[in-house]
N, C-alpha and C. Protein backbone atom coordinates (compact mmCIF):
# COMPACT_ATOMS: atom_id res chain seq x y z
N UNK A 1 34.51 -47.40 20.18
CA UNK A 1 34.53 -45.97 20.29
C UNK A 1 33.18 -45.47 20.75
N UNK A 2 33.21 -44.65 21.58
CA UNK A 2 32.12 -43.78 22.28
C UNK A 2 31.56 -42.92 21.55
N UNK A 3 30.66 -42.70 21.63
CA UNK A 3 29.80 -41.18 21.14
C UNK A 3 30.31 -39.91 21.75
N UNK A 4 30.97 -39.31 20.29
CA UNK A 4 31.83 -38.15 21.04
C UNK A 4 31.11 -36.53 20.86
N UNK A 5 30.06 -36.90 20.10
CA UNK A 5 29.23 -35.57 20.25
C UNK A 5 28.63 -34.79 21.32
N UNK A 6 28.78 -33.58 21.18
CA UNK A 6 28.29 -32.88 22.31
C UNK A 6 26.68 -32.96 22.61
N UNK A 7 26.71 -33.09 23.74
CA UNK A 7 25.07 -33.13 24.55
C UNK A 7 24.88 -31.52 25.32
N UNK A 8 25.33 -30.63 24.76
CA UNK A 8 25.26 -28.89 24.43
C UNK A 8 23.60 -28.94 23.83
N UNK A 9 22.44 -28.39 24.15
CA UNK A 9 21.54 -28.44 23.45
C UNK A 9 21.63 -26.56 23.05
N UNK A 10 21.12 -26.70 21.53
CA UNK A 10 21.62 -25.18 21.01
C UNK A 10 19.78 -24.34 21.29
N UNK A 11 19.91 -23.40 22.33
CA UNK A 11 18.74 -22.76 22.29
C UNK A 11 18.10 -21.91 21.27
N UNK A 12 19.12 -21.64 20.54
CA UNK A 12 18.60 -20.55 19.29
C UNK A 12 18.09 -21.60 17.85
N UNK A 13 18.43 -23.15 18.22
CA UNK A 13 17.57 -24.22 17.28
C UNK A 13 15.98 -23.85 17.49
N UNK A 14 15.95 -24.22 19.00
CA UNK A 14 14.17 -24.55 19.15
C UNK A 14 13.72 -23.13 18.72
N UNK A 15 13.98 -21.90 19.05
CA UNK A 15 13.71 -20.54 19.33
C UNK A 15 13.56 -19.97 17.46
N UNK A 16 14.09 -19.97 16.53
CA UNK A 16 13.90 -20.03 15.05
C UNK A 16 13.28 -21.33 14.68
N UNK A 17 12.60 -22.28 15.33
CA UNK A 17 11.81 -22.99 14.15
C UNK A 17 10.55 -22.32 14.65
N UNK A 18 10.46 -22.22 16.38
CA UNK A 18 8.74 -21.70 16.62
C UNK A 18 9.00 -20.29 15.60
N UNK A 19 9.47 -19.63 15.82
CA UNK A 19 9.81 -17.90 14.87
C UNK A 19 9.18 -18.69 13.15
N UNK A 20 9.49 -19.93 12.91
CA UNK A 20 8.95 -20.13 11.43
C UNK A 20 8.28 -20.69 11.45
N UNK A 21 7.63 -21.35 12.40
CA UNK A 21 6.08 -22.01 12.54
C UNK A 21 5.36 -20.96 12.86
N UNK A 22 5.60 -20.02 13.31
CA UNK A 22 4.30 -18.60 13.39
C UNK A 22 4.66 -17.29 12.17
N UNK A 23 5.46 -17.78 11.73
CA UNK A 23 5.57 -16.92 10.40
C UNK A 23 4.20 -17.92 9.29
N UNK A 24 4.97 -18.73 9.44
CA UNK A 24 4.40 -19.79 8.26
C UNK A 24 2.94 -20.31 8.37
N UNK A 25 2.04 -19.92 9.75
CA UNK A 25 0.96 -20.55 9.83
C UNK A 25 -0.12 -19.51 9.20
N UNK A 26 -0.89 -20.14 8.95
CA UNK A 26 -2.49 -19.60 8.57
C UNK A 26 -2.74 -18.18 9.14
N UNK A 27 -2.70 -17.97 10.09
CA UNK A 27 -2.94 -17.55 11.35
C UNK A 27 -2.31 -16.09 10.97
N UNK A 28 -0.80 -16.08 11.35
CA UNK A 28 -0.01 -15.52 10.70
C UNK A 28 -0.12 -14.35 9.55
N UNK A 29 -0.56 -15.54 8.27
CA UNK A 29 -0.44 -15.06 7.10
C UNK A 29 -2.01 -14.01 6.86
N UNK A 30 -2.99 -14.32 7.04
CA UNK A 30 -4.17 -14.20 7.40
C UNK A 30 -4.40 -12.40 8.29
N UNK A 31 -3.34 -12.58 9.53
CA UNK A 31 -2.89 -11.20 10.55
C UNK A 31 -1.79 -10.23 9.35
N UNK A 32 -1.51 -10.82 8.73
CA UNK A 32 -0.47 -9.62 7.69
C UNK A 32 -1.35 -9.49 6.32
N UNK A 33 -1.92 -9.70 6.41
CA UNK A 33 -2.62 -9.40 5.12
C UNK A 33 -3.85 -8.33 5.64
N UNK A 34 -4.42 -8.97 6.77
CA UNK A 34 -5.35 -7.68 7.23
C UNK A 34 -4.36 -6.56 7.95
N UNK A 35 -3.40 -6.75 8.03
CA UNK A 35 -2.45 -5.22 8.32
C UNK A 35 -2.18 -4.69 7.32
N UNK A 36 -2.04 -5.12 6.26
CA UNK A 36 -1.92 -4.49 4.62
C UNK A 36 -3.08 -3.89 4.26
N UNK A 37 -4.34 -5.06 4.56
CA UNK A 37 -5.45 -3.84 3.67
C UNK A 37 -6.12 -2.67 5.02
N UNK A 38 -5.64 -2.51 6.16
CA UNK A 38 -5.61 -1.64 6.77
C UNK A 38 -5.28 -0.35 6.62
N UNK A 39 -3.55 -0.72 6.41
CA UNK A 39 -2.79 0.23 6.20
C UNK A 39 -3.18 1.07 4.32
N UNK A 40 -3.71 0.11 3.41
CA UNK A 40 -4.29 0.31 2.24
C UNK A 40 -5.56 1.73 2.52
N UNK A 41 -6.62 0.83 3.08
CA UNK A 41 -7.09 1.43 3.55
C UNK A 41 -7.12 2.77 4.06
N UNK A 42 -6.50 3.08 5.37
CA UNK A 42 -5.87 4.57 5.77
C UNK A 42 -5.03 5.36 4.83
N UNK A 43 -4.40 4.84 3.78
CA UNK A 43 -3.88 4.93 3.05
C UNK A 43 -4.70 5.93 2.14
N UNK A 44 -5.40 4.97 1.31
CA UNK A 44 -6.16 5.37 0.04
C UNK A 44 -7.39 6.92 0.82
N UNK A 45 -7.70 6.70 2.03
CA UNK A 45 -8.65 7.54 2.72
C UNK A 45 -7.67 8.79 2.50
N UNK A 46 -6.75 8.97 2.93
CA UNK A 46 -5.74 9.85 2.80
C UNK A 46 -5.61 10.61 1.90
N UNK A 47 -5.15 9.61 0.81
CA UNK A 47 -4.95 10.26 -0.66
C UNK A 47 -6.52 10.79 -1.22
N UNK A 48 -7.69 10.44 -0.74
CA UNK A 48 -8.93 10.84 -1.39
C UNK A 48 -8.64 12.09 -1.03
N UNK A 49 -8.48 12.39 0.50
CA UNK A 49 -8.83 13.99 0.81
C UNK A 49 -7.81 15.17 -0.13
N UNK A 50 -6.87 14.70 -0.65
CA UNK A 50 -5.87 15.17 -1.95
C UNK A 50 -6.32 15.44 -2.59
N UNK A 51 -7.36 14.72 -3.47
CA UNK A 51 -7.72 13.81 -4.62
C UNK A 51 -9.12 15.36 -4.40
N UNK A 52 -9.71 15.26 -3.41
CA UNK A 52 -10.74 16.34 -3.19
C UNK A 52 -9.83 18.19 -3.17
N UNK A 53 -9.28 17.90 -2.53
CA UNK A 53 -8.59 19.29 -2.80
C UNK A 53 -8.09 19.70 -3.81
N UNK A 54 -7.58 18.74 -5.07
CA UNK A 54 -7.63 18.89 -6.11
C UNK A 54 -8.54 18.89 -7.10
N UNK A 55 -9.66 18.29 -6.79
CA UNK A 55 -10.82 18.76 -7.69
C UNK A 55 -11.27 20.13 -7.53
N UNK A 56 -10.99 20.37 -6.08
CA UNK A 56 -11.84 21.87 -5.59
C UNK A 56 -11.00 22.71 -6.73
N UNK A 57 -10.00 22.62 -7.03
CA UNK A 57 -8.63 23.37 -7.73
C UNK A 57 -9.19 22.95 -9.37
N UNK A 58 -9.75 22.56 -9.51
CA UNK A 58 -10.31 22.00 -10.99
C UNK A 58 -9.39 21.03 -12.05
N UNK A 59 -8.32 20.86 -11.21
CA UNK A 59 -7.09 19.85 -11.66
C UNK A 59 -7.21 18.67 -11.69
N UNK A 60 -8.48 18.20 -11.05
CA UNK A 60 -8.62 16.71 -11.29
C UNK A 60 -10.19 16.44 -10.60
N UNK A 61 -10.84 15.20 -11.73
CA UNK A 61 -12.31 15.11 -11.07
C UNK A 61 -12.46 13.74 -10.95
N UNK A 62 -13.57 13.46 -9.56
CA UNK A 62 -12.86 12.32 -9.06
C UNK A 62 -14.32 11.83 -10.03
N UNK A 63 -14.85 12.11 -11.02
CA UNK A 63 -15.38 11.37 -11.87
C UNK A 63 -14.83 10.38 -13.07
N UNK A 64 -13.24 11.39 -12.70
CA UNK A 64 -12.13 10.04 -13.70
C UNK A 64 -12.13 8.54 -13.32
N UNK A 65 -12.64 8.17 -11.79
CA UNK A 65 -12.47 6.92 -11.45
C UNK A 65 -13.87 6.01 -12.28
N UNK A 66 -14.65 6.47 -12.98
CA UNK A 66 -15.47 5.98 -14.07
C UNK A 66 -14.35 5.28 -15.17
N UNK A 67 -13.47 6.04 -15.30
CA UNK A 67 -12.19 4.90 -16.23
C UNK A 67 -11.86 3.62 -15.79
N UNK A 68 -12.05 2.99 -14.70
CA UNK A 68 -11.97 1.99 -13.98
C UNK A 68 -13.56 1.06 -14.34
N UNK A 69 -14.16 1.76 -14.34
CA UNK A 69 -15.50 1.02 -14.80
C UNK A 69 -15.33 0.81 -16.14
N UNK A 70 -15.00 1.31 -16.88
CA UNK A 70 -15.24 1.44 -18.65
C UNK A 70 -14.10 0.36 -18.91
N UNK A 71 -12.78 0.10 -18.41
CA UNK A 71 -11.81 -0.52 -18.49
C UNK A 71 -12.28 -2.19 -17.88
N UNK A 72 -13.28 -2.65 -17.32
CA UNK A 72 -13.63 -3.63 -17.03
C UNK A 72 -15.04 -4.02 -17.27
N UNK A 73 -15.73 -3.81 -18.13
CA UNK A 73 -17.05 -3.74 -19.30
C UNK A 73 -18.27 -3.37 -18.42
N UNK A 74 -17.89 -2.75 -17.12
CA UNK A 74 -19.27 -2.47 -16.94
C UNK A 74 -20.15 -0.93 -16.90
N UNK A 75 -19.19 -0.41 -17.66
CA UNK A 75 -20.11 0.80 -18.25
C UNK A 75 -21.32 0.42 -18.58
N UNK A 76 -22.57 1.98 -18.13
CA UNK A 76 -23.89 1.49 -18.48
C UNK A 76 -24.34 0.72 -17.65
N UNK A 77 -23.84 -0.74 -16.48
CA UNK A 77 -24.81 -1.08 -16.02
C UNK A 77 -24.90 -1.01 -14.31
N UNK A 78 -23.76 -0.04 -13.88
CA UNK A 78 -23.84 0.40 -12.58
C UNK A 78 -23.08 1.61 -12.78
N UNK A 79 -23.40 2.38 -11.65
CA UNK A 79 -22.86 4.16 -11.10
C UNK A 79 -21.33 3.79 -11.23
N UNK A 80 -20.76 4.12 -12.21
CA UNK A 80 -19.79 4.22 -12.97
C UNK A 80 -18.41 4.61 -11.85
N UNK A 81 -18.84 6.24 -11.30
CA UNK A 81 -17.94 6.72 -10.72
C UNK A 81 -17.78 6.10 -9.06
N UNK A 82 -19.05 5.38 -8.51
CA UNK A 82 -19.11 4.65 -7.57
C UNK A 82 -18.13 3.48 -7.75
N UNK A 83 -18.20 2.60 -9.29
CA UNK A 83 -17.40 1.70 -8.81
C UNK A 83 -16.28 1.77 -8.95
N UNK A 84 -15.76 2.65 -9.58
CA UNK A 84 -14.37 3.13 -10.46
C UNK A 84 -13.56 3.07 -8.92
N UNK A 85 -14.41 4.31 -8.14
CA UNK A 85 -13.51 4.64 -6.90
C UNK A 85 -13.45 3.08 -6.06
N UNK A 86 -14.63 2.40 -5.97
CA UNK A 86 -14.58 1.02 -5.38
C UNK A 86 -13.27 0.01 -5.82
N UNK A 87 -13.34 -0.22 -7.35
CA UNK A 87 -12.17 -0.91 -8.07
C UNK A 87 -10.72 0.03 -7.20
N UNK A 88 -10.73 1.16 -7.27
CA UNK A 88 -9.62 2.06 -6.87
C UNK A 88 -9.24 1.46 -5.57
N UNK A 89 -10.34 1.57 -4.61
CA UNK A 89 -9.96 1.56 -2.87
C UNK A 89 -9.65 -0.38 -2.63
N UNK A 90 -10.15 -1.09 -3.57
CA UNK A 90 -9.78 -2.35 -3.52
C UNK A 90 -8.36 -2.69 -4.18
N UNK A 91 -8.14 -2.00 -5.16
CA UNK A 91 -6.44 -1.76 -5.23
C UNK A 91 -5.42 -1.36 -4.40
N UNK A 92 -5.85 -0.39 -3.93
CA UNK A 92 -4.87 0.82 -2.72
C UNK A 92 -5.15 -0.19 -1.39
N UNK A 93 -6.33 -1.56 -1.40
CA UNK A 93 -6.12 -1.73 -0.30
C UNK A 93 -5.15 -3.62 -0.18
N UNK A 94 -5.26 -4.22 -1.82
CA UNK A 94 -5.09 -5.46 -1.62
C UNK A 94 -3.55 -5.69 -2.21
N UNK A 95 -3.77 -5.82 -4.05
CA UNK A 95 -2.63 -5.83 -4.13
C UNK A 95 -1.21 -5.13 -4.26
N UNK A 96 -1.38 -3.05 -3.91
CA UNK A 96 -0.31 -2.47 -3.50
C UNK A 96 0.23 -2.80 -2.10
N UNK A 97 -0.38 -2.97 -1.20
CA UNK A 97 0.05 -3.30 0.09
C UNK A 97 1.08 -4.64 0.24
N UNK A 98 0.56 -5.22 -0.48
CA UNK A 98 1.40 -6.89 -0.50
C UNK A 98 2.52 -6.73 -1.64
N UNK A 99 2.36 -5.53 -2.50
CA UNK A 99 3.49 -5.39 -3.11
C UNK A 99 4.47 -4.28 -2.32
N UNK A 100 3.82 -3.71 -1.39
CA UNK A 100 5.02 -3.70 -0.87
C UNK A 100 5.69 -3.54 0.66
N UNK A 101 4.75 -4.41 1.35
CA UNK A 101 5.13 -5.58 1.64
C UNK A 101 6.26 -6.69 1.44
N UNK A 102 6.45 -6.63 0.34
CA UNK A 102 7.21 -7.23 -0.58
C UNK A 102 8.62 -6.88 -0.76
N UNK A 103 8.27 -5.88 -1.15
CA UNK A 103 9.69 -4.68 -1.93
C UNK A 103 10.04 -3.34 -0.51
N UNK A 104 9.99 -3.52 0.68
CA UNK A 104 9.79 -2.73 1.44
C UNK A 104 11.46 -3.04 2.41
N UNK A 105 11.44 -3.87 2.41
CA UNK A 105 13.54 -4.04 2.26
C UNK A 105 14.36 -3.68 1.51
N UNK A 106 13.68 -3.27 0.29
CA UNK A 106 14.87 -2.73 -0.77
C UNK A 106 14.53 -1.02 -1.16
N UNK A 107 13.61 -0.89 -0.31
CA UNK A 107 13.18 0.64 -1.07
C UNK A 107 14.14 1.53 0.49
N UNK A 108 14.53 2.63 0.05
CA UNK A 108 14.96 4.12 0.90
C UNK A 108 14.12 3.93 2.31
N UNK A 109 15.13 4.09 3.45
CA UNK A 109 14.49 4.53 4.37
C UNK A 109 14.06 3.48 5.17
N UNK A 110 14.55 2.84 5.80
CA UNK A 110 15.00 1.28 6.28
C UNK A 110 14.69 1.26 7.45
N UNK A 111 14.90 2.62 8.20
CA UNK A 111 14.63 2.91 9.68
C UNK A 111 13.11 3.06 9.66
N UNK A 112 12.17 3.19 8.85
CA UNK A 112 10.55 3.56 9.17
C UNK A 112 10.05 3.25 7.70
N UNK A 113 9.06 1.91 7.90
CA UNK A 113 8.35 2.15 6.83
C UNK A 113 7.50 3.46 6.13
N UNK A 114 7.31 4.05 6.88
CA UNK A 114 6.46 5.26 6.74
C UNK A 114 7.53 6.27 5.45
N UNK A 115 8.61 5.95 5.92
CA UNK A 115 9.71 6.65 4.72
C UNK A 115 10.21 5.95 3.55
N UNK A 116 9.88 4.37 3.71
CA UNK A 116 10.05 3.49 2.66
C UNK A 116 8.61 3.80 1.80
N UNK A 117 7.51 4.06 2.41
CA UNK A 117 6.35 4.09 2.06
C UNK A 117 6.36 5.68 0.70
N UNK A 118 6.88 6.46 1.10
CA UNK A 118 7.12 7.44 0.45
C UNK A 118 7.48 7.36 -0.73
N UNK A 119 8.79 6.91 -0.58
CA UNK A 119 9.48 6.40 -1.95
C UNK A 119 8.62 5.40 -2.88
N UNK A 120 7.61 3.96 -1.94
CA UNK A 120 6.73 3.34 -3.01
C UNK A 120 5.47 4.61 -3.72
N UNK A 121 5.39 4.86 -2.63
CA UNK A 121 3.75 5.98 -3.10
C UNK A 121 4.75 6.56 -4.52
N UNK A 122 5.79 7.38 -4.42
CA UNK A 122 6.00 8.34 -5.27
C UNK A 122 6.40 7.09 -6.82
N UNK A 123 7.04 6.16 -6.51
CA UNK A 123 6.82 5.21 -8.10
C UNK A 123 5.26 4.61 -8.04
N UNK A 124 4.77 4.62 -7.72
CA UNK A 124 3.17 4.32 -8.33
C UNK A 124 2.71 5.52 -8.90
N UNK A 125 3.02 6.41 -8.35
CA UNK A 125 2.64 7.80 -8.73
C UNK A 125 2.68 7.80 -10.47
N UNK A 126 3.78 7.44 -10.82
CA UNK A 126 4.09 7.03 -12.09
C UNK A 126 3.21 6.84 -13.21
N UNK A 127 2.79 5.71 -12.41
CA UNK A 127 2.00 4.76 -13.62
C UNK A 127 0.25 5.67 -13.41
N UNK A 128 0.24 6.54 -12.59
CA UNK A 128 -1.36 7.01 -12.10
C UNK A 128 -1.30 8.27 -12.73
N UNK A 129 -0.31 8.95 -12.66
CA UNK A 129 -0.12 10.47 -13.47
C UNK A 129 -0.50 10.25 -15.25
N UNK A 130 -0.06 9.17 -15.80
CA UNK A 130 -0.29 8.86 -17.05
C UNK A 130 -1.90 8.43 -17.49
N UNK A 131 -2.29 7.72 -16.62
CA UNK A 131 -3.31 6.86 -16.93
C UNK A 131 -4.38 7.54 -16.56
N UNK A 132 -4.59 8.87 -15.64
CA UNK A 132 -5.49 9.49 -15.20
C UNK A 132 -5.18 10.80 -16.01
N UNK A 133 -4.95 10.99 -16.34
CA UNK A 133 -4.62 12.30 -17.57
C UNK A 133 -5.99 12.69 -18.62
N UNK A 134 -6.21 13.51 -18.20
CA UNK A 134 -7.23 13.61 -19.11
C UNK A 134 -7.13 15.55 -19.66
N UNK A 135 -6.16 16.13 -20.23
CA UNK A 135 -6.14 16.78 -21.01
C UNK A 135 -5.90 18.56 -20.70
N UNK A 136 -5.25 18.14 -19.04
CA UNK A 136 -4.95 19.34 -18.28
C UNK A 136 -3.82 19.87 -19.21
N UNK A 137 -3.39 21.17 -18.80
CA UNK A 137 -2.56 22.26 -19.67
C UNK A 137 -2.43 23.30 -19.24
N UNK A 138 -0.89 23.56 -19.11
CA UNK A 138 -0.46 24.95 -18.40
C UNK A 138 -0.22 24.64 -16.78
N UNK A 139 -1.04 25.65 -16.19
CA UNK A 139 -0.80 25.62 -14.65
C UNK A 139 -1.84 24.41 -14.28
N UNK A 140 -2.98 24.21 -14.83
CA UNK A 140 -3.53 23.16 -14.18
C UNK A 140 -2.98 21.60 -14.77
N UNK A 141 -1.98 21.44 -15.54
CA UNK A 141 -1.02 20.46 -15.24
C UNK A 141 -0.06 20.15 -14.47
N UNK A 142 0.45 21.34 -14.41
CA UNK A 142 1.39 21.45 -13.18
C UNK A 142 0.77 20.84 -11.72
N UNK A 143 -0.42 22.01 -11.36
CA UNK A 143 -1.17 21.68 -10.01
C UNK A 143 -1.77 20.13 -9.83
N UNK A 144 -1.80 19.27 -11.44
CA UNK A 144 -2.49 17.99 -11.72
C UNK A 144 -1.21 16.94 -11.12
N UNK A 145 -0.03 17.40 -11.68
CA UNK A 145 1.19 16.66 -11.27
C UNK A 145 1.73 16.53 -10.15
N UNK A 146 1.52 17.86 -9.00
CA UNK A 146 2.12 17.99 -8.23
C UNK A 146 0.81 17.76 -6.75
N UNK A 147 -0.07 17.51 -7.40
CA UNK A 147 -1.08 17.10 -6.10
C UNK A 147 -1.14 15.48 -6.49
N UNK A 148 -1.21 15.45 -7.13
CA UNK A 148 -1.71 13.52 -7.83
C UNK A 148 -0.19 12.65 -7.02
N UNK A 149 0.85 13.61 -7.56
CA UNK A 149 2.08 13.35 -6.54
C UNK A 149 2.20 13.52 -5.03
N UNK A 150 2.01 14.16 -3.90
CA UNK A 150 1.26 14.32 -2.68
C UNK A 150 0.21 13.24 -2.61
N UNK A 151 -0.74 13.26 -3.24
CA UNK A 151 -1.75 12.09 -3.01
C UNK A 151 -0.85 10.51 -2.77
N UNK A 152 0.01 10.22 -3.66
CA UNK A 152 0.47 9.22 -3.49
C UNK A 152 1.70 9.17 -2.68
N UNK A 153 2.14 9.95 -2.52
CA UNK A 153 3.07 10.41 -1.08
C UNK A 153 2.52 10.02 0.23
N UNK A 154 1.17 10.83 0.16
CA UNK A 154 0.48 10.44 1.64
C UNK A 154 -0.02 8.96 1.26
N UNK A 155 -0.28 8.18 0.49
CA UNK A 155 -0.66 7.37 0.54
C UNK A 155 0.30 6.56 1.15
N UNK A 156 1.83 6.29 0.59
CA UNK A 156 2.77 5.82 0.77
C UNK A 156 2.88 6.04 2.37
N UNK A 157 2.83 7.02 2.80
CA UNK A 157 2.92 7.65 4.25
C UNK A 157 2.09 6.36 5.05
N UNK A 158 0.80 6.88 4.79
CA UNK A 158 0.14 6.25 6.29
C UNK A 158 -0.19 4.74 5.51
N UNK A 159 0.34 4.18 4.36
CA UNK A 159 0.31 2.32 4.26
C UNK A 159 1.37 2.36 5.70
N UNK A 160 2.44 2.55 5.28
CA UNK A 160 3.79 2.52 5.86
C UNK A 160 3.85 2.84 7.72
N UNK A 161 3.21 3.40 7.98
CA UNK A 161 2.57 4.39 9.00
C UNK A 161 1.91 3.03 9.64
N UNK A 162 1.19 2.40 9.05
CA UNK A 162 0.09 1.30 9.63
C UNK A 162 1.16 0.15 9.78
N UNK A 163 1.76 -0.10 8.85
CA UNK A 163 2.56 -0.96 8.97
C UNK A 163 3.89 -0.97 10.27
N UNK A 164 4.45 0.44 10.38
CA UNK A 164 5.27 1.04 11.48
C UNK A 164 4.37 0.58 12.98
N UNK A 165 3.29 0.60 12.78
CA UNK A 165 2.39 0.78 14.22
C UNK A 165 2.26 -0.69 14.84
N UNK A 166 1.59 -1.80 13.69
CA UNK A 166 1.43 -3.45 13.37
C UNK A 166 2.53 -3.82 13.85
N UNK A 167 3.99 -3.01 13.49
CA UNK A 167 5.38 -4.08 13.62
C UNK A 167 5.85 -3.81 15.21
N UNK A 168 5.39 -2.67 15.85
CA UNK A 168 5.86 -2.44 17.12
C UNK A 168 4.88 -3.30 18.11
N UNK A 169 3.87 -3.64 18.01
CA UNK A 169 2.75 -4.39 18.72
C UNK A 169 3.50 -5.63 19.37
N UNK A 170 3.35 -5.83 20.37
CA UNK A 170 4.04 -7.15 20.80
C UNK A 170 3.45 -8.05 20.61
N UNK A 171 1.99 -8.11 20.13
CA UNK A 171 1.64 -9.83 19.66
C UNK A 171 1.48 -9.50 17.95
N UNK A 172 2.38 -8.68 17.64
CA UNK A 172 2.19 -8.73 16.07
C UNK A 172 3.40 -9.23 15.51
N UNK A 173 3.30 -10.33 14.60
CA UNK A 173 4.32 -10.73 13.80
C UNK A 173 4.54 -10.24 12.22
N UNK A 174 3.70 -9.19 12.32
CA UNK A 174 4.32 -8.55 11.11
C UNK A 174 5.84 -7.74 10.77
């Protein structure tokens, strides 16, 4: 008996392993991670100018980011509110981005990260409305809730935004 298999070579074999050898390389992984803390980046810049319009409003002072210093023992031995915001912009730029990154297929708005981005900004919002609280009441809770919310809206915006821009690039494999 002969060899009865087909000598058909399937083009969409070779064409998905290179697609997972440039997903999977160094290279790759290395180019999506600096599109994350980019988009972090533009991101968190974003939400500061919020973050300032709400202090001007007396609803929030960006001397709260000293809670970030006190929460990691180095109160007392550096500018407190310098590193608080530093710890802050190294968050907004490393591991929210890769989280979502992550979760950015399952969140609202499928057609544009920039609208998936929304929906993440507004659940982080969450956990930042609580933890940055420091003892507003009345209307300047309200104005505390509803800008701290915007802040992380736009944040959500232009991660998502950076990420929208990275994925249309023709040598970007993000």
């Amino acid at each position: 008996m002969g060899d009865t298999t087909p000598s058909i070579e399937d083009p969409m074999a070779e064409e998905s392993v290179t697609d997972a050898e440039e997903f999977d390389s160094l290279a790759g992984i290395v180019a999506d991670g600096v599109v994350g803390a980019a988009g972090g980046l533009v991101g968190t810049a974003m939400m500061s100018v919020v973050f300032l319009i709400a202090q001007s409003l007396g609803v929030f002072s960006i001397s709260d980011f000293a809670i970030l210093t006190e929460l990691v023992g180095l109160s007392g031995y550096v500018p407190e509110v310098l590193v608080g915001f530093i710890i802050f912009l190294g968050g907004g730029m490393f591991p929210w981005p890769l989280l979502f990154a992550s979760l950015k297929a399952y969140l609202p708005g499928q057609s544009s990260d920039a609208v998936s981005g929304t929906f993440f900004g507004g659940a982080m919002w969450t956990g930042f409305v609580l933890a940055f609280y420091t003892g507003q009441s009345g209307i300047a809770l309200g104005l505390y809730a509803v800008l701290t919310l915007l802040a992380h809206v736009v944040y959500g915006v232009g991660l998502g935004m950076v990420f929208d821009y990275f994925a249309t690039r023709p040598d970007s494999i993000v």
